[in-house]
PDB file of N, CA and C in Angstrom:
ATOM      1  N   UNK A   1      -5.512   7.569  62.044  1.00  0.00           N
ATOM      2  CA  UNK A   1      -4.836   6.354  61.618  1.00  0.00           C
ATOM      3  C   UNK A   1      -5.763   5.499  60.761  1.00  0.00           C
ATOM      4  N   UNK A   2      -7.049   5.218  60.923  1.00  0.00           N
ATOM      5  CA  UNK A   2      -8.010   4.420  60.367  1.00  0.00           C
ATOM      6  C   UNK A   2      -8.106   5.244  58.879  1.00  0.00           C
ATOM      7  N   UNK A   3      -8.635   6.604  58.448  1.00  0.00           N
ATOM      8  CA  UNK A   3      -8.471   7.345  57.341  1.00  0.00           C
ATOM      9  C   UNK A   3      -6.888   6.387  56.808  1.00  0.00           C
ATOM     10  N   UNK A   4      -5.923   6.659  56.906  1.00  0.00           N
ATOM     11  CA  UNK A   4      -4.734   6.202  56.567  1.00  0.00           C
ATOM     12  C   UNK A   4      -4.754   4.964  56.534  1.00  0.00           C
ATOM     13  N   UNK A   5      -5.059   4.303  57.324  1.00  0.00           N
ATOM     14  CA  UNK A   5      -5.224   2.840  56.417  1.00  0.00           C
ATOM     15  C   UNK A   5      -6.269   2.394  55.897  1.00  0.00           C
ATOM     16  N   UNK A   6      -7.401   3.206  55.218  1.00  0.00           N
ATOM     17  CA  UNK A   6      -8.417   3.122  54.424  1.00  0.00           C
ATOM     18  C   UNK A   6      -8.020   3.710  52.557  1.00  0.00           C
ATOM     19  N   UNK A   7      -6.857   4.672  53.227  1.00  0.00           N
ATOM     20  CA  UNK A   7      -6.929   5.471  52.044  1.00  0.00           C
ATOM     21  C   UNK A   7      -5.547   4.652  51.256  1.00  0.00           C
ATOM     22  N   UNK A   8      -4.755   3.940  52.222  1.00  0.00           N
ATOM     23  CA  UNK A   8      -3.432   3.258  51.422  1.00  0.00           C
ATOM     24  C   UNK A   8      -4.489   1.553  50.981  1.00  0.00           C
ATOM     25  N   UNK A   9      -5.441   1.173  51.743  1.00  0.00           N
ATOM     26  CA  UNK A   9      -6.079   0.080  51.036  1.00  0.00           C
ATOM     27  C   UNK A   9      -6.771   0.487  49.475  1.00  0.00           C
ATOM     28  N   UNK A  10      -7.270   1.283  49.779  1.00  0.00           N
ATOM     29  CA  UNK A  10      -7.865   2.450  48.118  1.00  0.00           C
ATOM     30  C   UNK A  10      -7.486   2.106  47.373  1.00  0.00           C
ATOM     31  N   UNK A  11      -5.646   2.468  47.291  1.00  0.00           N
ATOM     32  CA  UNK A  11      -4.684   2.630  46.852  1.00  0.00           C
ATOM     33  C   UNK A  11      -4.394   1.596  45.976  1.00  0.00           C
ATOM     34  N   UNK A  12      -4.143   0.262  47.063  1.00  0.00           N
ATOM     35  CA  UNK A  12      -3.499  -1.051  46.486  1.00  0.00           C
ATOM     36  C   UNK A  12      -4.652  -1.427  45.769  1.00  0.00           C
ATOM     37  N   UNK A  13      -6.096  -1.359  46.133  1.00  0.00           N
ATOM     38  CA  UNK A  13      -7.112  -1.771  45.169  1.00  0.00           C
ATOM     39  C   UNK A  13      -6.954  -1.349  43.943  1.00  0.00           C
ATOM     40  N   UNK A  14      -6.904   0.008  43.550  1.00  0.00           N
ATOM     41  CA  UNK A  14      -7.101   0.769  42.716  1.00  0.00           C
ATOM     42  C   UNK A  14      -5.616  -0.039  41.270  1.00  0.00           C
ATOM     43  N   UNK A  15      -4.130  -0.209  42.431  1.00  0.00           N
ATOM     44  CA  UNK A  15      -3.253  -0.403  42.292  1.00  0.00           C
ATOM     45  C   UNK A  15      -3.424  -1.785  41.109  1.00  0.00           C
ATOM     46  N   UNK A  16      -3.977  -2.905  41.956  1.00  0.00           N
ATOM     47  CA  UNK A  16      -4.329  -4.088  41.775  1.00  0.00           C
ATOM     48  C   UNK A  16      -5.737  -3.771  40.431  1.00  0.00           C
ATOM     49  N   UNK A  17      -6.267  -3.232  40.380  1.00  0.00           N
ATOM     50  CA  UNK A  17      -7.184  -3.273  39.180  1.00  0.00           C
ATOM     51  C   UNK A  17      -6.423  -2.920  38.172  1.00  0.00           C
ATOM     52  N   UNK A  18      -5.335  -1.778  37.930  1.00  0.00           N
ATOM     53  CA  UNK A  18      -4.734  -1.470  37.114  1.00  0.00           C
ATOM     54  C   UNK A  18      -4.080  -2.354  35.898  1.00  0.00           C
ATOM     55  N   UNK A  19      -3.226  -3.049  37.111  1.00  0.00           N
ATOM     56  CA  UNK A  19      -2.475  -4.229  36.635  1.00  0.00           C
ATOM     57  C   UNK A  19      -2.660  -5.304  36.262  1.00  0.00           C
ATOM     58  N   UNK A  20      -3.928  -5.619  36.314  1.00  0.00           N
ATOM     59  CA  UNK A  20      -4.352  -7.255  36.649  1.00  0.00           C
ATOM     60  C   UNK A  20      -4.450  -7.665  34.795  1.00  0.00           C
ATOM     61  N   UNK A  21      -4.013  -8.584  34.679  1.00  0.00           N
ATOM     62  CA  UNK A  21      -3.548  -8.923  33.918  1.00  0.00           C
ATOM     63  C   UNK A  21      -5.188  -9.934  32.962  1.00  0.00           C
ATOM     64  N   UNK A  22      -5.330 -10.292  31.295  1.00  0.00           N
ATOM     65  CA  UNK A  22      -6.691 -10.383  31.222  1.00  0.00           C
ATOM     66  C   UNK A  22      -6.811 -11.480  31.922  1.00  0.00           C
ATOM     67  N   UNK A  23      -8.238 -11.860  32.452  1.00  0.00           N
ATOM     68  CA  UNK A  23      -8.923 -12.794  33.139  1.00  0.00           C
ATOM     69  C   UNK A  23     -10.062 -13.316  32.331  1.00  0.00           C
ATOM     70  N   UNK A  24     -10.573 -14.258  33.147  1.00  0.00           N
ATOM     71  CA  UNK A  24     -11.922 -14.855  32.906  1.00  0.00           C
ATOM     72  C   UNK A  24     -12.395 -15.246  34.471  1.00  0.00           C
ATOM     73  N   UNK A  25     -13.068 -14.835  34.599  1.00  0.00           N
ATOM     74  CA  UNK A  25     -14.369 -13.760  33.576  1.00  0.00           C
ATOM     75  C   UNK A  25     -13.725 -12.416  34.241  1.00  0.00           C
ATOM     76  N   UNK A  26     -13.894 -11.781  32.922  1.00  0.00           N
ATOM     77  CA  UNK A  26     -13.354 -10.426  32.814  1.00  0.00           C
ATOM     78  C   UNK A  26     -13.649  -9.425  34.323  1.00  0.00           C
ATOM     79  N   UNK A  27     -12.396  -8.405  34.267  1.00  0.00           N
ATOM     80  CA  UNK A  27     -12.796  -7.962  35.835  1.00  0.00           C
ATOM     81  C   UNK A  27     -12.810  -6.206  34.931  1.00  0.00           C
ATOM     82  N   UNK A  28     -13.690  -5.853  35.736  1.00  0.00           N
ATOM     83  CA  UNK A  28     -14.326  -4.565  35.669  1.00  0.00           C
ATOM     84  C   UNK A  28     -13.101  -3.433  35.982  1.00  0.00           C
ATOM     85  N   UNK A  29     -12.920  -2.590  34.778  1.00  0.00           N
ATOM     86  CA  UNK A  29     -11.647  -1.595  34.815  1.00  0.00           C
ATOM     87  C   UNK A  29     -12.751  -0.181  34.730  1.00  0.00           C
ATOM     88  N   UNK A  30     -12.906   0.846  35.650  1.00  0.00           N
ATOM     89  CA  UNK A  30     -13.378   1.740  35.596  1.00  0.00           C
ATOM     90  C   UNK A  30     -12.790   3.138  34.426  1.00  0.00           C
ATOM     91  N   UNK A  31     -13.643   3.640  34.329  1.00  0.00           N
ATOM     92  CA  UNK A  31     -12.679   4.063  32.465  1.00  0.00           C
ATOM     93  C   UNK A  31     -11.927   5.577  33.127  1.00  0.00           C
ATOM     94  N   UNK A  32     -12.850   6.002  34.569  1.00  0.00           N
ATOM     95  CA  UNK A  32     -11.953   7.038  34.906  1.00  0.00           C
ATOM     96  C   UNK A  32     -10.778   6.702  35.581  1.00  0.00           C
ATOM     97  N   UNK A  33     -10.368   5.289  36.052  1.00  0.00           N
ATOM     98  CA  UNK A  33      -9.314   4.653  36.655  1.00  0.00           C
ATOM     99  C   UNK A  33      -8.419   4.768  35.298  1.00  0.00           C
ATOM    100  N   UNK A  34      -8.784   4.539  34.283  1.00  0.00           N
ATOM    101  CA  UNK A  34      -7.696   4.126  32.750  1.00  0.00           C
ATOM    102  C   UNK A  34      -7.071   5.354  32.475  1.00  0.00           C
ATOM    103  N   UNK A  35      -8.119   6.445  32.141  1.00  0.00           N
ATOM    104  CA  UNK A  35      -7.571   7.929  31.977  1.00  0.00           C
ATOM    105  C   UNK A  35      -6.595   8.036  33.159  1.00  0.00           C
ATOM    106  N   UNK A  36      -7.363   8.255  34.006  1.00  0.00           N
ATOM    107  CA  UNK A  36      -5.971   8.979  34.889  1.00  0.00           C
ATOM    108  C   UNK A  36      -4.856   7.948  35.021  1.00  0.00           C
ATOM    109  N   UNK A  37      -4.675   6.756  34.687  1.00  0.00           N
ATOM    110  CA  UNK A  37      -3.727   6.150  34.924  1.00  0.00           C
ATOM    111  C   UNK A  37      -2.794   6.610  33.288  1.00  0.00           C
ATOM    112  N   UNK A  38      -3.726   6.721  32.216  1.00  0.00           N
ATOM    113  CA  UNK A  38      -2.857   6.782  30.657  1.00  0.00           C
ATOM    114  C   UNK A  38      -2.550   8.265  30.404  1.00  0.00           C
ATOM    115  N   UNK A  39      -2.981   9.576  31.338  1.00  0.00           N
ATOM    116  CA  UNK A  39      -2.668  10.634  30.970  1.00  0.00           C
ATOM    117  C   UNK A  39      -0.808  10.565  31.498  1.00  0.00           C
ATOM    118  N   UNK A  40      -0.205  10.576  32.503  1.00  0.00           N
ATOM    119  CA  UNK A  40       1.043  10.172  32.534  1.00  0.00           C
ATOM    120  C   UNK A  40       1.968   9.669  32.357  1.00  0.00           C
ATOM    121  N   UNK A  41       1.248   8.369  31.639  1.00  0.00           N
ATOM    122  CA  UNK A  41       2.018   7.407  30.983  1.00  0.00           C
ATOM    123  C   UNK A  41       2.173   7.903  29.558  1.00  0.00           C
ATOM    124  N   UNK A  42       1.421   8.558  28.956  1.00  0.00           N
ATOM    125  CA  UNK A  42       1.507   9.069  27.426  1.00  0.00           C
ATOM    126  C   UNK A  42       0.528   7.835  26.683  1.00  0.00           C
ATOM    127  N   UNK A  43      -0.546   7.489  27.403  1.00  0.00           N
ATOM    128  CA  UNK A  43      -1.741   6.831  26.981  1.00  0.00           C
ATOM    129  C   UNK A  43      -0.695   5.170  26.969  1.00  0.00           C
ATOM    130  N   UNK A  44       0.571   4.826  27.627  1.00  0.00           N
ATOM    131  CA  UNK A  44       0.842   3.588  27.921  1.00  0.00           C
ATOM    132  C   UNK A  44      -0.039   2.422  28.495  1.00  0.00           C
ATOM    133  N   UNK A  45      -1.017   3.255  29.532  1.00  0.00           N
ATOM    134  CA  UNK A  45      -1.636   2.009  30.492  1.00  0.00           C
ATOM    135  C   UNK A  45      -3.358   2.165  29.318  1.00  0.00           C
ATOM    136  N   UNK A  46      -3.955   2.846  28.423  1.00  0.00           N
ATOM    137  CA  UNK A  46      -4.775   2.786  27.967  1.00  0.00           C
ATOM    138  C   UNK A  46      -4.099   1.710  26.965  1.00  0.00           C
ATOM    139  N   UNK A  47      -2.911   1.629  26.246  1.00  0.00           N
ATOM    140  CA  UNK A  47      -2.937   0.317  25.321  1.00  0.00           C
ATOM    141  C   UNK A  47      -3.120  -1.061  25.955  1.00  0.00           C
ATOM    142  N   UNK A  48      -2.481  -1.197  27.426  1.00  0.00           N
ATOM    143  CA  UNK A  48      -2.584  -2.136  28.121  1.00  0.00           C
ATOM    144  C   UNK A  48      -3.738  -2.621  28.357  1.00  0.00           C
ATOM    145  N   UNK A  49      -4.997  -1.892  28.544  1.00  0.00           N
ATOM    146  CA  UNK A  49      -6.402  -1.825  28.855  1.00  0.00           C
ATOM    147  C   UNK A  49      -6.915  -2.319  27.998  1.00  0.00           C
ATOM    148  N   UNK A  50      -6.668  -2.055  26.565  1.00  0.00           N
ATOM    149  CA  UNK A  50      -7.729  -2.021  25.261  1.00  0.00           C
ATOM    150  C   UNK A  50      -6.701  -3.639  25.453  1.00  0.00           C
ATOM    151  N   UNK A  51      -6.077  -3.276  25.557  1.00  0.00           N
ATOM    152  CA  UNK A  51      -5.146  -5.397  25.326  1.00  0.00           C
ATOM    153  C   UNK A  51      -6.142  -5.951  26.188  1.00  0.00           C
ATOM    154  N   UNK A  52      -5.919  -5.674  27.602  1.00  0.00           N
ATOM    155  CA  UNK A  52      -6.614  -7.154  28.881  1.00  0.00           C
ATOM    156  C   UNK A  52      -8.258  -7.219  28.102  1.00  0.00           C
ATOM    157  N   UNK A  53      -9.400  -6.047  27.593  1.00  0.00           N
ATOM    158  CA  UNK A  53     -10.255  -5.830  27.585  1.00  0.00           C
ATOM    159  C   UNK A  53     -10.719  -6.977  26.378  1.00  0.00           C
ATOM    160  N   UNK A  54      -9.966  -6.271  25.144  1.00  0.00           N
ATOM    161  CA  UNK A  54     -10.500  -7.397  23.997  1.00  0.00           C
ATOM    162  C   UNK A  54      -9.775  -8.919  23.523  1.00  0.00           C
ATOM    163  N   UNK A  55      -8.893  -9.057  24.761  1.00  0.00           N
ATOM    164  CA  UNK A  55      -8.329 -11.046  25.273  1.00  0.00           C
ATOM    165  C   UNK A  55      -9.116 -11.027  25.760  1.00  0.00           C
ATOM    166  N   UNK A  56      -9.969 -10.706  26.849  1.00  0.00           N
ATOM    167  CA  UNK A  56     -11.279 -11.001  27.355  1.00  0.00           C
ATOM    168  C   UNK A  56     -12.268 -11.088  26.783  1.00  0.00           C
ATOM    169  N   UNK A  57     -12.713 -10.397  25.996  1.00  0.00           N
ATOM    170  CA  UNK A  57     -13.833 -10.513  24.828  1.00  0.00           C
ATOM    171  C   UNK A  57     -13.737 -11.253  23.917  1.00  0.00           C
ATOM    172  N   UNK A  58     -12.323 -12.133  23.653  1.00  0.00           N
ATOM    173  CA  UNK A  58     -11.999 -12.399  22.628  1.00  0.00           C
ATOM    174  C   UNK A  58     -12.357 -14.246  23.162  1.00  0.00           C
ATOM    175  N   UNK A  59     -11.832 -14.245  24.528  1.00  0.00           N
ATOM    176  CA  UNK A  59     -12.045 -16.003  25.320  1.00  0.00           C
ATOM    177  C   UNK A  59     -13.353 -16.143  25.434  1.00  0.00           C
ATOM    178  N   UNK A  60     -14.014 -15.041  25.986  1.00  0.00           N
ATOM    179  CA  UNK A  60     -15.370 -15.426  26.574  1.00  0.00           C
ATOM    180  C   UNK A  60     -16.282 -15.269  24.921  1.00  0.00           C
ATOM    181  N   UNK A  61     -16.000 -14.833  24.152  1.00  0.00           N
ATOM    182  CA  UNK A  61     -16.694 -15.222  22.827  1.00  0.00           C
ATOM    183  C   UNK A  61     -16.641 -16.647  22.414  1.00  0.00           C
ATOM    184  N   UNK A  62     -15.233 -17.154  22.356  1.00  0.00           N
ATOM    185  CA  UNK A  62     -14.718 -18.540  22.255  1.00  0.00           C
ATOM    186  C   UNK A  62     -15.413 -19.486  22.771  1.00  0.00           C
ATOM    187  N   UNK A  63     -16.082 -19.049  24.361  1.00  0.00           N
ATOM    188  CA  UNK A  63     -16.320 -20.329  25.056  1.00  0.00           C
ATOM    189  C   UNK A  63     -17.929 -19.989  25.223  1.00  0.00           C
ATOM    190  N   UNK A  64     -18.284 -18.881  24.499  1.00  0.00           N
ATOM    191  CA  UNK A  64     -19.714 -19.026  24.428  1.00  0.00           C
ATOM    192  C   UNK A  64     -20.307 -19.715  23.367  1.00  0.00           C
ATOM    193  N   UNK A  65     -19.613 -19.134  22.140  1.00  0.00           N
ATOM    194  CA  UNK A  65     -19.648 -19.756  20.735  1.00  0.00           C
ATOM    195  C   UNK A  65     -19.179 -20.525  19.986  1.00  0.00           C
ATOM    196  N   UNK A  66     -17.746 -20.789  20.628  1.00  0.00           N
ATOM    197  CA  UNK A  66     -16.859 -21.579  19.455  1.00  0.00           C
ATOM    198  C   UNK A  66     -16.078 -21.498  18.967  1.00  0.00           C
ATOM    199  N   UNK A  67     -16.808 -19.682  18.498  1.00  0.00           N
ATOM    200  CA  UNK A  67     -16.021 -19.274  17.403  1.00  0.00           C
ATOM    201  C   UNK A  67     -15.749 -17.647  17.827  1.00  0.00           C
ATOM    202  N   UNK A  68     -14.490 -17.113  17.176  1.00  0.00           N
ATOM    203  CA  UNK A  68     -14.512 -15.663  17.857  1.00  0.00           C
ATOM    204  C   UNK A  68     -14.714 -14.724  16.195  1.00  0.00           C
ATOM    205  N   UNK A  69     -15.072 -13.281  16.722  1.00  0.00           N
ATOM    206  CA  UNK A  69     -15.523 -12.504  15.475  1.00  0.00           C
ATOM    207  C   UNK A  69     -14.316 -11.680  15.806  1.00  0.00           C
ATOM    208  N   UNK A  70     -13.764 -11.301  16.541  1.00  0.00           N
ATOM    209  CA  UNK A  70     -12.432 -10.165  16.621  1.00  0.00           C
ATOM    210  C   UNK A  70     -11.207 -11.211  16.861  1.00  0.00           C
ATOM    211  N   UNK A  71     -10.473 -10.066  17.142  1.00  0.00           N
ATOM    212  CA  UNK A  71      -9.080 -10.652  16.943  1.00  0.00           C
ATOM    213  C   UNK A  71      -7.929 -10.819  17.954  1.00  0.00           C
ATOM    214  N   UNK A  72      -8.810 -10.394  19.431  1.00  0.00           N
ATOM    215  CA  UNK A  72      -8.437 -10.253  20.305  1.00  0.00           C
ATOM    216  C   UNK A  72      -7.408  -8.864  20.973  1.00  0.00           C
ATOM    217  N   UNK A  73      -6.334  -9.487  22.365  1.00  0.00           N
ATOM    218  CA  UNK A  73      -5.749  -8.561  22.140  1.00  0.00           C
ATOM    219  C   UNK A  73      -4.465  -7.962  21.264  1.00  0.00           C
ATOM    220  N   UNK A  74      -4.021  -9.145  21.146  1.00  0.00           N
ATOM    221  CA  UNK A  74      -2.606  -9.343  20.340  1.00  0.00           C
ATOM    222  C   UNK A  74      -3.281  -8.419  18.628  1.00  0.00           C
ATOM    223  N   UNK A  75      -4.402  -9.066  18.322  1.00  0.00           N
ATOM    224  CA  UNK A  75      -4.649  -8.522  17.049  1.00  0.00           C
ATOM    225  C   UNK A  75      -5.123  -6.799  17.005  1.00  0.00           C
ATOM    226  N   UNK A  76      -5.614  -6.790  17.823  1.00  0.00           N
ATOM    227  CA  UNK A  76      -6.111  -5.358  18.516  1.00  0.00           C
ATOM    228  C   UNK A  76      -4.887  -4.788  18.485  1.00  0.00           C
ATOM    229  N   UNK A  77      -3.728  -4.754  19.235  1.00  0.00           N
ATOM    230  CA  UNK A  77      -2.575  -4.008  19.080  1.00  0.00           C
ATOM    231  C   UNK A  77      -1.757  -4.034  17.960  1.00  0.00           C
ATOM    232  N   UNK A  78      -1.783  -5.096  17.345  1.00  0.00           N
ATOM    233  CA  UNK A  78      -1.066  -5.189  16.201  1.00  0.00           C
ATOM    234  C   UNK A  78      -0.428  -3.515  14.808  1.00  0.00           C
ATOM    235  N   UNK A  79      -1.993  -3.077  14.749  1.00  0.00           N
ATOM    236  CA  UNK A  79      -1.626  -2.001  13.801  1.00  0.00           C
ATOM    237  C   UNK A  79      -0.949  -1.171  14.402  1.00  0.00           C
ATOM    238  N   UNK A  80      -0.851  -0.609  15.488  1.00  0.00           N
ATOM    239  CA  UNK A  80      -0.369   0.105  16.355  1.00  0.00           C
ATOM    240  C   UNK A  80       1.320  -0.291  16.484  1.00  0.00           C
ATOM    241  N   UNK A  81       1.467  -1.398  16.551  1.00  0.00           N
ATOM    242  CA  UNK A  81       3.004  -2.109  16.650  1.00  0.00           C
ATOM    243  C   UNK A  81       3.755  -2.050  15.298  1.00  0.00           C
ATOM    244  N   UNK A  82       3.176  -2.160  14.519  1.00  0.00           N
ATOM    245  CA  UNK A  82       3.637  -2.923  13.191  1.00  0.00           C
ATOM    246  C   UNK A  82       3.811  -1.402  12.298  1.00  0.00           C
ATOM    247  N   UNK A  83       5.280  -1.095  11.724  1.00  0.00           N
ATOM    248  CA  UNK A  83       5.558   0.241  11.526  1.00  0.00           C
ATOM    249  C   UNK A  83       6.813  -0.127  10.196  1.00  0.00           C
TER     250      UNK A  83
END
């Protein structure tokens, strides 16, 4: 029983990193968590990733500097959208 409720907590962790939406200060997405989550999706949850990853890079540049050098995530996805 303890295995089983170690391995469904795993789960929701793993669950909960997936999803989490961007933050400050940025939360740590493991890159073998992204693959195996974007090989089924048809690389769906890797666009989601490269989104939360560079809105995060994109605020915490902002509030270190001022000023940002990328374009975040919205701009990051953009070429990809725009058809």
């Amino acid at each position: 029983a303890s295995d089983a409720l170690q391995s469904a907590e795993v789960r929701r962790a793993l669950w909960e990193r997936l999803t989490s939406p961007p933050c400050t200060p940025g939360l740590s997405r493991p890159v073998w968590l992204v693959i195996a989550a974007s090989v089924p999706t048809a690389l769906g949850w890797y666009g989601y990733y490269k989104f939360s990853i560079e809105e995060e890079l994109f605020h915490d540049e902002l509030r270190r500097s001022g000023r940002a050098t990328g374009c975040g995530g919205y701009g990051t996805l953009f070429p990809f959208v725009w058809s």
